[in-house]
PDB file of N, CA and C in Angstrom:
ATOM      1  N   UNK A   1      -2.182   1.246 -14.030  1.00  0.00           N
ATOM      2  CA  UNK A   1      -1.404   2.428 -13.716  1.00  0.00           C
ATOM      3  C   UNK A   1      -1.577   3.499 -14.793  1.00  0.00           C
ATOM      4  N   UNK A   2      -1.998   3.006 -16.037  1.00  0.00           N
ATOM      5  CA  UNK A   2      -2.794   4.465 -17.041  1.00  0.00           C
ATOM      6  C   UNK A   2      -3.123   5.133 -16.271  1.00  0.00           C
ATOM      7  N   UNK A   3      -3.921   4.707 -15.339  1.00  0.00           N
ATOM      8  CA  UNK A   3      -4.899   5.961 -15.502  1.00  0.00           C
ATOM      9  C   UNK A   3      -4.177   6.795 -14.251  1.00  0.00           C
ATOM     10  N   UNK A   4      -3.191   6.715 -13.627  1.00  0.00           N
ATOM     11  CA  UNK A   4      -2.131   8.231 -13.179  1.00  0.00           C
ATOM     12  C   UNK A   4      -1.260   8.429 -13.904  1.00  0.00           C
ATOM     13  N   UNK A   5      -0.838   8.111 -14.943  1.00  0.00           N
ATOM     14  CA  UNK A   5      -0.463   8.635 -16.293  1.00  0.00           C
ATOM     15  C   UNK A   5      -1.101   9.865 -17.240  1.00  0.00           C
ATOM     16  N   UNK A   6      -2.392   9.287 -17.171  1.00  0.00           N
ATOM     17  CA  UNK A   6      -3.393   9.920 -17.888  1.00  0.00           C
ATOM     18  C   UNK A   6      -3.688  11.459 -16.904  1.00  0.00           C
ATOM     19  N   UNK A   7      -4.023  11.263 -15.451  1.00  0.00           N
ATOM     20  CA  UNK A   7      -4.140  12.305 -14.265  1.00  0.00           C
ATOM     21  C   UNK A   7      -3.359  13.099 -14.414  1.00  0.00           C
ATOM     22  N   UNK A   8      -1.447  12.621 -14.773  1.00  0.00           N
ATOM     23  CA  UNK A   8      -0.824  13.332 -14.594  1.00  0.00           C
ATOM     24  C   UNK A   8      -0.357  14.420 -16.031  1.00  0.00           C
ATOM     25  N   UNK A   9      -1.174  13.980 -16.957  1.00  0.00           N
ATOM     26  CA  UNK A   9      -1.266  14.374 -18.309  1.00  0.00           C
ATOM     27  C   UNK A   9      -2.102  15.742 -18.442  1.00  0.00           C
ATOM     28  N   UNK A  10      -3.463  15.132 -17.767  1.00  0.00           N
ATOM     29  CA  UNK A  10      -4.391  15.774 -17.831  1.00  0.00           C
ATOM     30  C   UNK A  10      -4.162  17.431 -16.701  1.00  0.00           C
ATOM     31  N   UNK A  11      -3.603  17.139 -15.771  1.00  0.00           N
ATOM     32  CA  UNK A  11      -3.311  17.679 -14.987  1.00  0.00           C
ATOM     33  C   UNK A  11      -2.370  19.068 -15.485  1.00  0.00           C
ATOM     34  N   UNK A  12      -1.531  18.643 -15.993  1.00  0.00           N
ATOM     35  CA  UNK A  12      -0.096  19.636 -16.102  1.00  0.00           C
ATOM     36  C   UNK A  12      -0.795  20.611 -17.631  1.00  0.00           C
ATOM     37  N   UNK A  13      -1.425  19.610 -18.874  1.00  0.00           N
ATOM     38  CA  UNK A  13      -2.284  20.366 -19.359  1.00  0.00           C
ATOM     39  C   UNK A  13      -3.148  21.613 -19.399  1.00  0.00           C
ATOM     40  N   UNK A  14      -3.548  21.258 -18.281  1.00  0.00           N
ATOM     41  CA  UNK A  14      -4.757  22.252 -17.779  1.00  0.00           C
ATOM     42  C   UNK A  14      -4.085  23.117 -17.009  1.00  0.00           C
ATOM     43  N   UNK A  15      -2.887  22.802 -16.603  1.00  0.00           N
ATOM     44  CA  UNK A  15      -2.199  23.745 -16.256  1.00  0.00           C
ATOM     45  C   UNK A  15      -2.679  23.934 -14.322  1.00  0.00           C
ATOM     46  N   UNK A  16      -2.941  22.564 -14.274  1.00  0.00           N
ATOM     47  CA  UNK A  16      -3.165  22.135 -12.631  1.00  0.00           C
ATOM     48  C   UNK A  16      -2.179  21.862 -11.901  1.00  0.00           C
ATOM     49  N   UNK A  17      -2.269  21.370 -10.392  1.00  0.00           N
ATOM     50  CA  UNK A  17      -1.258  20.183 -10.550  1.00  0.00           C
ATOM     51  C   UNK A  17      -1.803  19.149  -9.396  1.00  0.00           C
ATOM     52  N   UNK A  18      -0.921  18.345  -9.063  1.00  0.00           N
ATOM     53  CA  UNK A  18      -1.155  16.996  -8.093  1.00  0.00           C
ATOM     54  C   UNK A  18       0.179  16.639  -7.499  1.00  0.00           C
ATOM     55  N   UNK A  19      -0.236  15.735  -6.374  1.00  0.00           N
ATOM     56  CA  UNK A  19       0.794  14.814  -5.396  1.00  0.00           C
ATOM     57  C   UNK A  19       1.276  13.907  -5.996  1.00  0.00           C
ATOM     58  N   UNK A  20       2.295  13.372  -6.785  1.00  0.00           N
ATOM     59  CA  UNK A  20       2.592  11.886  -6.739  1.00  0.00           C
ATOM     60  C   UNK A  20       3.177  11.084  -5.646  1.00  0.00           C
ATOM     61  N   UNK A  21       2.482   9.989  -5.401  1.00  0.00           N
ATOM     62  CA  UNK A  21       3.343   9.131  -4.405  1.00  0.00           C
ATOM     63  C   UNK A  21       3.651   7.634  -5.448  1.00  0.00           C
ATOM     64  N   UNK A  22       4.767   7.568  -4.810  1.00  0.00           N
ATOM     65  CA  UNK A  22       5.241   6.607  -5.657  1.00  0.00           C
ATOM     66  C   UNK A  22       5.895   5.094  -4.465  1.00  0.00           C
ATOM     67  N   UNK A  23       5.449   3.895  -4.737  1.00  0.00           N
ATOM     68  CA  UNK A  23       6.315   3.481  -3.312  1.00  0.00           C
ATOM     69  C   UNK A  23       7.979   2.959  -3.821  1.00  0.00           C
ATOM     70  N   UNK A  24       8.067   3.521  -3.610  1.00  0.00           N
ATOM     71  CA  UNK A  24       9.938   3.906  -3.804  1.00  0.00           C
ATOM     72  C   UNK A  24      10.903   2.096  -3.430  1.00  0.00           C
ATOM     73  N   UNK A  25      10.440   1.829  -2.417  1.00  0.00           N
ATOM     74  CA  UNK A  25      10.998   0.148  -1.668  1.00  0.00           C
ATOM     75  C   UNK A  25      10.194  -0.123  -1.037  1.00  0.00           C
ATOM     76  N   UNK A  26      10.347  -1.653  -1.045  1.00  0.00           N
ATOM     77  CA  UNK A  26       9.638  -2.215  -0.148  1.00  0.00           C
ATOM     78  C   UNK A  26      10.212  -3.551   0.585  1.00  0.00           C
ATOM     79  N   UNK A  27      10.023  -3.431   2.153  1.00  0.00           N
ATOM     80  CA  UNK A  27      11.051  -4.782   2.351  1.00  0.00           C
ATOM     81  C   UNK A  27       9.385  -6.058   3.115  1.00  0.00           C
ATOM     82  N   UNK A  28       9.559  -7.081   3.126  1.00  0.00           N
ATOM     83  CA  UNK A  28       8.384  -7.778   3.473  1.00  0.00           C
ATOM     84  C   UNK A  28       7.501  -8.363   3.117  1.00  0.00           C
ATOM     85  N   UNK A  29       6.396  -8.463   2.684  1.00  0.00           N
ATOM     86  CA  UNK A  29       5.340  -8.988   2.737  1.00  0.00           C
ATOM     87  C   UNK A  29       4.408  -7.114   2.162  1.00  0.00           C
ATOM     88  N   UNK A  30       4.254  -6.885   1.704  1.00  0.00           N
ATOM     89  CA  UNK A  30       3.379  -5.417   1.314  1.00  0.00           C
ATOM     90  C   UNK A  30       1.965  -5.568   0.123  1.00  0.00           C
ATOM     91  N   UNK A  31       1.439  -4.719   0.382  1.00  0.00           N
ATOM     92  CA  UNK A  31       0.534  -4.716  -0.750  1.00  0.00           C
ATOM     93  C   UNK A  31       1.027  -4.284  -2.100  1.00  0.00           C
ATOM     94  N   UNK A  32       1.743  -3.618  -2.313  1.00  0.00           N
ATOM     95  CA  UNK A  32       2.113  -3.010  -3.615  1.00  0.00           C
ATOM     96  C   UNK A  32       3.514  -3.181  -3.622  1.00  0.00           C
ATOM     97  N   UNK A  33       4.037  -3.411  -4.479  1.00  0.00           N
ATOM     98  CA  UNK A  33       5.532  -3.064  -4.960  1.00  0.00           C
ATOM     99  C   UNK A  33       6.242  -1.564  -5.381  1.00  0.00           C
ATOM    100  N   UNK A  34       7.838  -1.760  -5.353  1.00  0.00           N
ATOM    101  CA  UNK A  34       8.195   0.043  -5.977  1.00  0.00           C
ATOM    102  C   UNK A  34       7.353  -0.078  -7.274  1.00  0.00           C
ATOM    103  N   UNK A  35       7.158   1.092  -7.790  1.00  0.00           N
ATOM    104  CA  UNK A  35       6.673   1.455  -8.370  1.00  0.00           C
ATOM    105  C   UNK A  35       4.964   2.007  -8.833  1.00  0.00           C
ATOM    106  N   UNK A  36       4.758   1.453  -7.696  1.00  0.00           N
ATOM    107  CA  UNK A  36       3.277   1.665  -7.456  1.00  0.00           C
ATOM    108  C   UNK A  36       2.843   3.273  -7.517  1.00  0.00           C
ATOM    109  N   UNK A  37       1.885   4.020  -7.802  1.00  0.00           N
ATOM    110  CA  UNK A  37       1.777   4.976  -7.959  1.00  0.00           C
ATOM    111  C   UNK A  37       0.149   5.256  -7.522  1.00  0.00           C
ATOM    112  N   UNK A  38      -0.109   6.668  -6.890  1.00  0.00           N
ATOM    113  CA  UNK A  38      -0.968   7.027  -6.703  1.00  0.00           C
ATOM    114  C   UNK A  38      -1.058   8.703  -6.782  1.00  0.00           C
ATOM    115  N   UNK A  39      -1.819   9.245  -7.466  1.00  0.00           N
ATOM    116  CA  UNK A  39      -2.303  10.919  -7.646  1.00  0.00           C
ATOM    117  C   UNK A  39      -3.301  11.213  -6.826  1.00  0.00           C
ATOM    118  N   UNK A  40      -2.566  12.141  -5.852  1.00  0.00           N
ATOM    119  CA  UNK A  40      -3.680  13.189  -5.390  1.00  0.00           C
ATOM    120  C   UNK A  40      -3.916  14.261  -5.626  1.00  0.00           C
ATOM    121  N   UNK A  41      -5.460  14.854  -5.750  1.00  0.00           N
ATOM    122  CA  UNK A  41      -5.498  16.001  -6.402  1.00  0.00           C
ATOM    123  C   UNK A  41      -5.811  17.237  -5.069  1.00  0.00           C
ATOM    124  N   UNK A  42      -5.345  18.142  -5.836  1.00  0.00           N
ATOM    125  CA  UNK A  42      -5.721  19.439  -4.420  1.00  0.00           C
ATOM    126  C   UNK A  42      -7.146  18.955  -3.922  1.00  0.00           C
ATOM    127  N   UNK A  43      -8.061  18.679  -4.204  1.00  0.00           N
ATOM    128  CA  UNK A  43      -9.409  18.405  -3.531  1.00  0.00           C
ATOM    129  C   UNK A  43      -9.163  17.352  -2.720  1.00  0.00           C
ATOM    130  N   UNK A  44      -8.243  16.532  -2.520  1.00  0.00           N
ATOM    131  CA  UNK A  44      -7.891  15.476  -2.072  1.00  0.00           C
ATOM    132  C   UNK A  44      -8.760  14.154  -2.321  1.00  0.00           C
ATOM    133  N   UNK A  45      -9.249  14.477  -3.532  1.00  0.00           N
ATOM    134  CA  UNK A  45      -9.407  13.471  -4.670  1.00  0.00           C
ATOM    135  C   UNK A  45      -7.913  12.325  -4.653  1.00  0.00           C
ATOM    136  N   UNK A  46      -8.302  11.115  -4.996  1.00  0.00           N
ATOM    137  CA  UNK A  46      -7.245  10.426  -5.555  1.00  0.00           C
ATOM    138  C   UNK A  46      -7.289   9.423  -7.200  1.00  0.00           C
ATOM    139  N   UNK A  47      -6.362   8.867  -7.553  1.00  0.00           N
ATOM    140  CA  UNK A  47      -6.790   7.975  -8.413  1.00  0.00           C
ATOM    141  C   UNK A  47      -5.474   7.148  -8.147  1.00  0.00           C
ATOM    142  N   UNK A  48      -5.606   5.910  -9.226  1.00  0.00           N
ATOM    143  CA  UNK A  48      -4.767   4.695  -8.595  1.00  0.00           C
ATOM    144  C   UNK A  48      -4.685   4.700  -6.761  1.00  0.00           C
ATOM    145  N   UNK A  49      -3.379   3.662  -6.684  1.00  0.00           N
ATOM    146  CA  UNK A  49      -3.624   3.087  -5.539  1.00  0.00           C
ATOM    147  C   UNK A  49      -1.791   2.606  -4.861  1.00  0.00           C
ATOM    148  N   UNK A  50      -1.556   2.763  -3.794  1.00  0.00           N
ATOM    149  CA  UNK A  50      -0.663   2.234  -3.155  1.00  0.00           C
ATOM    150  C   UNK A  50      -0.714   1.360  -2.289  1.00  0.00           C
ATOM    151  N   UNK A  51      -2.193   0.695  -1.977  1.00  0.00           N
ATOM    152  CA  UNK A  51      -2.140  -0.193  -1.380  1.00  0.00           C
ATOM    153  C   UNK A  51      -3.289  -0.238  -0.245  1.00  0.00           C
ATOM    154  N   UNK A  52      -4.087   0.744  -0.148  1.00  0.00           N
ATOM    155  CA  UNK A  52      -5.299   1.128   0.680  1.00  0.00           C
ATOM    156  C   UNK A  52      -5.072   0.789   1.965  1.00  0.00           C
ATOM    157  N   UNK A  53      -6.053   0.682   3.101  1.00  0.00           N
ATOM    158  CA  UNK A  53      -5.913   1.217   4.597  1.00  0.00           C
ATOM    159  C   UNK A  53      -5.762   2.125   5.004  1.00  0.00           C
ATOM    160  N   UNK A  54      -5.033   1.671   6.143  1.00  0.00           N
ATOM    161  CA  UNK A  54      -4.770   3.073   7.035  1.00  0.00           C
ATOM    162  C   UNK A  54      -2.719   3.163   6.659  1.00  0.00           C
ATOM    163  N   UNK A  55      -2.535   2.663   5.926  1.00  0.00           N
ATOM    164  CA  UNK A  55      -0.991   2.919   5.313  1.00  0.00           C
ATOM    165  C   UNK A  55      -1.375   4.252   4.301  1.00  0.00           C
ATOM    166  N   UNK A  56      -1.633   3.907   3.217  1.00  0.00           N
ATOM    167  CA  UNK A  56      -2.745   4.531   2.048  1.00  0.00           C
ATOM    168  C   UNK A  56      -3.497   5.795   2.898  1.00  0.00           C
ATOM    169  N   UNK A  57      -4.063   5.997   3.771  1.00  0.00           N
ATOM    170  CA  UNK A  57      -4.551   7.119   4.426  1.00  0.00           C
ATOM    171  C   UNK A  57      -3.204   7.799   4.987  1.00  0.00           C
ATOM    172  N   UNK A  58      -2.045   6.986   5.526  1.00  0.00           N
ATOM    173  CA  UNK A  58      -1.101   7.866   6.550  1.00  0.00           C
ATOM    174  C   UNK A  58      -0.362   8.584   5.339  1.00  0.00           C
ATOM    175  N   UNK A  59      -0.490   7.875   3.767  1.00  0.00           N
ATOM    176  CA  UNK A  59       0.733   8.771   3.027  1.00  0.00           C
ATOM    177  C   UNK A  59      -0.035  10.091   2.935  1.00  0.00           C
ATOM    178  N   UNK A  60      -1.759   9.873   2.289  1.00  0.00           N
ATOM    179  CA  UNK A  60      -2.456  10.693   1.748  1.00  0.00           C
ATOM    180  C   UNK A  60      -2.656  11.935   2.428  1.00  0.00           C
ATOM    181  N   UNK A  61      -2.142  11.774   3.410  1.00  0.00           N
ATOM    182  CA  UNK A  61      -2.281  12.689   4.697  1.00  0.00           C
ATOM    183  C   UNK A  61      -1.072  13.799   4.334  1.00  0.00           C
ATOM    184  N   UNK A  62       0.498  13.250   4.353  1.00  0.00           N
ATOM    185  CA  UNK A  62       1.305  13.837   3.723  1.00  0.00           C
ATOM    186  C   UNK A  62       1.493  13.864   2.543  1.00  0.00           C
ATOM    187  N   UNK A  63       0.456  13.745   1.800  1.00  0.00           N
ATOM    188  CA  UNK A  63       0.144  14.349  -0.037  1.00  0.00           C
ATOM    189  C   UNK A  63       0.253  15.349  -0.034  1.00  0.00           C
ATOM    190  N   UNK A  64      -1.446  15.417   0.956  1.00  0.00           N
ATOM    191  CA  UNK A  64      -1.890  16.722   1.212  1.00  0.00           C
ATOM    192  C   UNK A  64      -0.801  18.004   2.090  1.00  0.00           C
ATOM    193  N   UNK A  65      -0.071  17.793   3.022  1.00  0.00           N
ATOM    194  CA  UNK A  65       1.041  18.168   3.322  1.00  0.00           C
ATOM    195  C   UNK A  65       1.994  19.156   2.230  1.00  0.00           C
ATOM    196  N   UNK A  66       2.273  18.100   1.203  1.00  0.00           N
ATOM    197  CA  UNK A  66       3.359  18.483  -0.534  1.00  0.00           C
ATOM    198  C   UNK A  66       1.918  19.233  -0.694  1.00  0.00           C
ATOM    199  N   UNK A  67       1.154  18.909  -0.871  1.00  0.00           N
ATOM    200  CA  UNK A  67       0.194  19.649  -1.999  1.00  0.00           C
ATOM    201  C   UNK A  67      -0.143  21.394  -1.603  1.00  0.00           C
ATOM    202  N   UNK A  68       0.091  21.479  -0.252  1.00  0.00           N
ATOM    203  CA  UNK A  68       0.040  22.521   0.141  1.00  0.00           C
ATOM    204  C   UNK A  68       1.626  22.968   0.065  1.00  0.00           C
ATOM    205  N   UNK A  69       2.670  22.877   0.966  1.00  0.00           N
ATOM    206  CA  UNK A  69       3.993  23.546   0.639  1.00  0.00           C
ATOM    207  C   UNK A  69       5.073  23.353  -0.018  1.00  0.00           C
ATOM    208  N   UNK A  70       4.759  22.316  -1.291  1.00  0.00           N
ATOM    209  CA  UNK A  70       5.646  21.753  -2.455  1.00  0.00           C
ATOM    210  C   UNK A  70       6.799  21.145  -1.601  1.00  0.00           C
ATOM    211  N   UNK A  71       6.576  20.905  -0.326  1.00  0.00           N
ATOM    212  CA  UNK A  71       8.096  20.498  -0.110  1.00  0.00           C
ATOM    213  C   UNK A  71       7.902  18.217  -0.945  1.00  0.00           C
ATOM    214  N   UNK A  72       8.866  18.031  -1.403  1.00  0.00           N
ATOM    215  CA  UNK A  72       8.747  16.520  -1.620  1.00  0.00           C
ATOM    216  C   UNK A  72       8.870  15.662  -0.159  1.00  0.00           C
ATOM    217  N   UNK A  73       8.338  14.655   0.261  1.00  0.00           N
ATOM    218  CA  UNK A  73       8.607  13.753   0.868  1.00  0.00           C
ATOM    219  C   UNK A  73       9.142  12.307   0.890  1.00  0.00           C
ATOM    220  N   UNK A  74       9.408  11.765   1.887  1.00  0.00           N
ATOM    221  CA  UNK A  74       9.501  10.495   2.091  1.00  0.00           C
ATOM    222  C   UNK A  74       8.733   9.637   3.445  1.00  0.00           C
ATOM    223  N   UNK A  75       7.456   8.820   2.910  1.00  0.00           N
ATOM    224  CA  UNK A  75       6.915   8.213   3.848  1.00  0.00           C
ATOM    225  C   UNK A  75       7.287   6.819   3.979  1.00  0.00           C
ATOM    226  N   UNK A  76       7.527   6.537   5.525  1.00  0.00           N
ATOM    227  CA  UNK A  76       7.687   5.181   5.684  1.00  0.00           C
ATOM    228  C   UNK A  76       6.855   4.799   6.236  1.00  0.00           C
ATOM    229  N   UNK A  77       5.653   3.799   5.599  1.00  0.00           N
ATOM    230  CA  UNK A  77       4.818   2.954   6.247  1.00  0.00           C
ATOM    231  C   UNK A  77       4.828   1.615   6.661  1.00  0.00           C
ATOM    232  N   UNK A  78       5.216   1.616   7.963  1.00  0.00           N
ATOM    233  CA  UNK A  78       5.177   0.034   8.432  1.00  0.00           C
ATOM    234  C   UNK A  78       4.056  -1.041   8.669  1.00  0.00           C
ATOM    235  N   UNK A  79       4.345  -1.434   8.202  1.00  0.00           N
ATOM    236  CA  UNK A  79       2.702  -2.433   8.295  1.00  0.00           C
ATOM    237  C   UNK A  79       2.944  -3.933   9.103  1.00  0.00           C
ATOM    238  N   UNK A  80       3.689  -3.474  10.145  1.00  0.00           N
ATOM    239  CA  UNK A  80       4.236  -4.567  10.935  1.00  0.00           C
ATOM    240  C   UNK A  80       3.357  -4.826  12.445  1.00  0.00           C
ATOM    241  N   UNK A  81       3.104  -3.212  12.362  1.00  0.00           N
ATOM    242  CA  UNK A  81       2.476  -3.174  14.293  1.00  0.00           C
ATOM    243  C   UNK A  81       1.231  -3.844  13.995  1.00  0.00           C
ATOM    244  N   UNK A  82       0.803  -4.451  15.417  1.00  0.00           N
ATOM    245  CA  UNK A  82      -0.215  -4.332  15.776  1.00  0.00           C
ATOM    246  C   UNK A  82      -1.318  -3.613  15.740  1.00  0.00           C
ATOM    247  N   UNK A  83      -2.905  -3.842  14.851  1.00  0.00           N
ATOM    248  CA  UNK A  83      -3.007  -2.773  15.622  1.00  0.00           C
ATOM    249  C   UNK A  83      -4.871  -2.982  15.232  1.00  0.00           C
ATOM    250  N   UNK A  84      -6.038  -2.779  16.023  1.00  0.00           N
ATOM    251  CA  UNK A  84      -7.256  -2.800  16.103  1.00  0.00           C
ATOM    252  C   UNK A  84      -7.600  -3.193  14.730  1.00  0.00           C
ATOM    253  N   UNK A  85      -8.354  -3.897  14.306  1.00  0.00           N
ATOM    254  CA  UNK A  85      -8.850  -4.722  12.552  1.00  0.00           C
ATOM    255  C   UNK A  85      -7.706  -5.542  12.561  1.00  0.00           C
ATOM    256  N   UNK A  86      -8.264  -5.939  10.717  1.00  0.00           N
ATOM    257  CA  UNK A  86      -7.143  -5.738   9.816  1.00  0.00           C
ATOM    258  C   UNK A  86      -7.071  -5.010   9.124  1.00  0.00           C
ATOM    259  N   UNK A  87      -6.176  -4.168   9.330  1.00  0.00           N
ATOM    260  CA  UNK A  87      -5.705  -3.035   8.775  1.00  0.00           C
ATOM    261  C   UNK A  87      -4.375  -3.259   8.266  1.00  0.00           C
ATOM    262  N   UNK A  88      -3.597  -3.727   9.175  1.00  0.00           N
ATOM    263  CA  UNK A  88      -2.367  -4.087   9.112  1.00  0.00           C
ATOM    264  C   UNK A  88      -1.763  -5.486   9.078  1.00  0.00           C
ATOM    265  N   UNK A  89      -2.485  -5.896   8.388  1.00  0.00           N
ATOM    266  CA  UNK A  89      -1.762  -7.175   8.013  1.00  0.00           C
ATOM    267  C   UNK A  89      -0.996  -7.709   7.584  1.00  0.00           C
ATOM    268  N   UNK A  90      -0.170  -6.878   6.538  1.00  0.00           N
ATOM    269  CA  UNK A  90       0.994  -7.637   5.867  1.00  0.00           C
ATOM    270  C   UNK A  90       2.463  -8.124   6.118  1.00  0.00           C
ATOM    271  N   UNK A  91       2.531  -7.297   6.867  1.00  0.00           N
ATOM    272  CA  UNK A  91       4.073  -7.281   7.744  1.00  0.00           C
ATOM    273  C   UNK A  91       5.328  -6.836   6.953  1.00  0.00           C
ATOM    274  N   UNK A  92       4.888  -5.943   6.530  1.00  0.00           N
ATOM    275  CA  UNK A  92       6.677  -5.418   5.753  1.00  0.00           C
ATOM    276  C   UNK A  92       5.990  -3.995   6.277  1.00  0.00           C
ATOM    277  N   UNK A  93       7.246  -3.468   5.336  1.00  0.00           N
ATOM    278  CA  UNK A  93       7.514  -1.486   5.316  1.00  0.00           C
ATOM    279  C   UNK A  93       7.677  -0.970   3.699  1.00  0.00           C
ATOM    280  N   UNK A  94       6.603  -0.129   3.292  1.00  0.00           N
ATOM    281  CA  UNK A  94       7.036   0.474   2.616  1.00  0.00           C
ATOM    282  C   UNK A  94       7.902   1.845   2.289  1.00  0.00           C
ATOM    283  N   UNK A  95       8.366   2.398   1.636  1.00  0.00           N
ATOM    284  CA  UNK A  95       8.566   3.572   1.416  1.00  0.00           C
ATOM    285  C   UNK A  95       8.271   4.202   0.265  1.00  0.00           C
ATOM    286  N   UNK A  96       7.739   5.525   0.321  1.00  0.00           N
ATOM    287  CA  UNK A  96       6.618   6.378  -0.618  1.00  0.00           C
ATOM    288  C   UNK A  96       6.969   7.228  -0.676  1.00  0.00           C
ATOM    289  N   UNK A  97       7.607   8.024  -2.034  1.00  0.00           N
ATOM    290  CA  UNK A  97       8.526   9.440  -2.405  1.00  0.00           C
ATOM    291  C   UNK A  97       6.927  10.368  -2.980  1.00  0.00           C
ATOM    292  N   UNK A  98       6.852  11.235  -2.297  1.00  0.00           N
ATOM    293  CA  UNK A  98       5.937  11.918  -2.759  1.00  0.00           C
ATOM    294  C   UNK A  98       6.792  13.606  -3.288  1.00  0.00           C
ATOM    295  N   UNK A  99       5.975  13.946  -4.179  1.00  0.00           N
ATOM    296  CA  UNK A  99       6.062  14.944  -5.000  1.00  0.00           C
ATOM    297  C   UNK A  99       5.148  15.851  -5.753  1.00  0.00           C
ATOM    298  N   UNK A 100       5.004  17.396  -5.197  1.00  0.00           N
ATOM    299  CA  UNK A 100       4.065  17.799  -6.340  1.00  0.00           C
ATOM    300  C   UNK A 100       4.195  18.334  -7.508  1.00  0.00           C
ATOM    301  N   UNK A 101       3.437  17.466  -8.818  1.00  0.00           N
ATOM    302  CA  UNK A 101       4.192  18.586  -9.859  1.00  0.00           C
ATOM    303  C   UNK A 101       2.513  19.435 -10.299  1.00  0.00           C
ATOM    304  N   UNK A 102       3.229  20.117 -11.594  1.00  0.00           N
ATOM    305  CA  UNK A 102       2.425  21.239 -12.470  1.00  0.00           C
ATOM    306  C   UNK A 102       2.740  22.858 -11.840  1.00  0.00           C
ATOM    307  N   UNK A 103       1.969  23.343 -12.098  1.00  0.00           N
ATOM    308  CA  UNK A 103       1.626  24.856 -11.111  1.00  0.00           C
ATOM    309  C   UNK A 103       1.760  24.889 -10.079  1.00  0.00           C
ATOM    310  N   UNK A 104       2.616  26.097  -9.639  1.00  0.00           N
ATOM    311  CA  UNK A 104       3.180  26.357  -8.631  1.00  0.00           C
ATOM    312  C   UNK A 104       4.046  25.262  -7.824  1.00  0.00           C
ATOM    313  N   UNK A 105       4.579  24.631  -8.659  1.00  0.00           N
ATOM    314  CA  UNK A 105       5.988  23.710  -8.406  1.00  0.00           C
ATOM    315  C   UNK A 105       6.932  23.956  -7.589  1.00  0.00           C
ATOM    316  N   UNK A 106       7.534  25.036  -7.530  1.00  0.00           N
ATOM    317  CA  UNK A 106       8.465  25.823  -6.538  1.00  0.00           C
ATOM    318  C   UNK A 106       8.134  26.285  -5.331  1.00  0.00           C
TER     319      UNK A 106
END
């Protein structure tokens, strides 16, 4: 987890900024626990990880969302359905507080 520490260091520095998602709870069986963290950058670059798939794609989706109109979110990803692969295998729900900080914060 340094190294979105380091992103988010490097970031506010330079006087950039980024998405944090953070997974806030989790009830089930999940890939990651609270606290998990992942940075997205306006290019929609990422670093670290919340847990990859198509969970991990549905937050990154509303990163990009914050990253454009600073509003913060809350994603709930269920990883219970059914659904074509494995994609969804684990069978819990997370939840993922996203936030953008640095420049143009407001």
């Amino acid at each position: 987890m340094n190294e979105v520490y380091d992103e988010i260091d490097q970031a506010l520095q330079q006087g950039g900024r980024l998405v944090l998602a953070t997974v806030a709870s989790s009830r089930g069986s999940t890939p990651r626990k609270p606290g998990a963290k992942m940075a997205v950058r306006p290019d929609g670059s990422f670093c670290g990880t919340i847990g990859g798939g198509c969970g991990e794609a549905e937050v990154w989706q509303a990163a990009m969302d914050t990253m454009r109109d600073g509003q913060p979110r809350l994603v709930t990803v269920d990883l219970t359905e059914d659904v074509e692969g494995d994609d969804k295998i684990c069978g819990g729900v997370m939840d993922v507080f996203l936030e953008r900080l640095g420049a143009g914060e407001s």
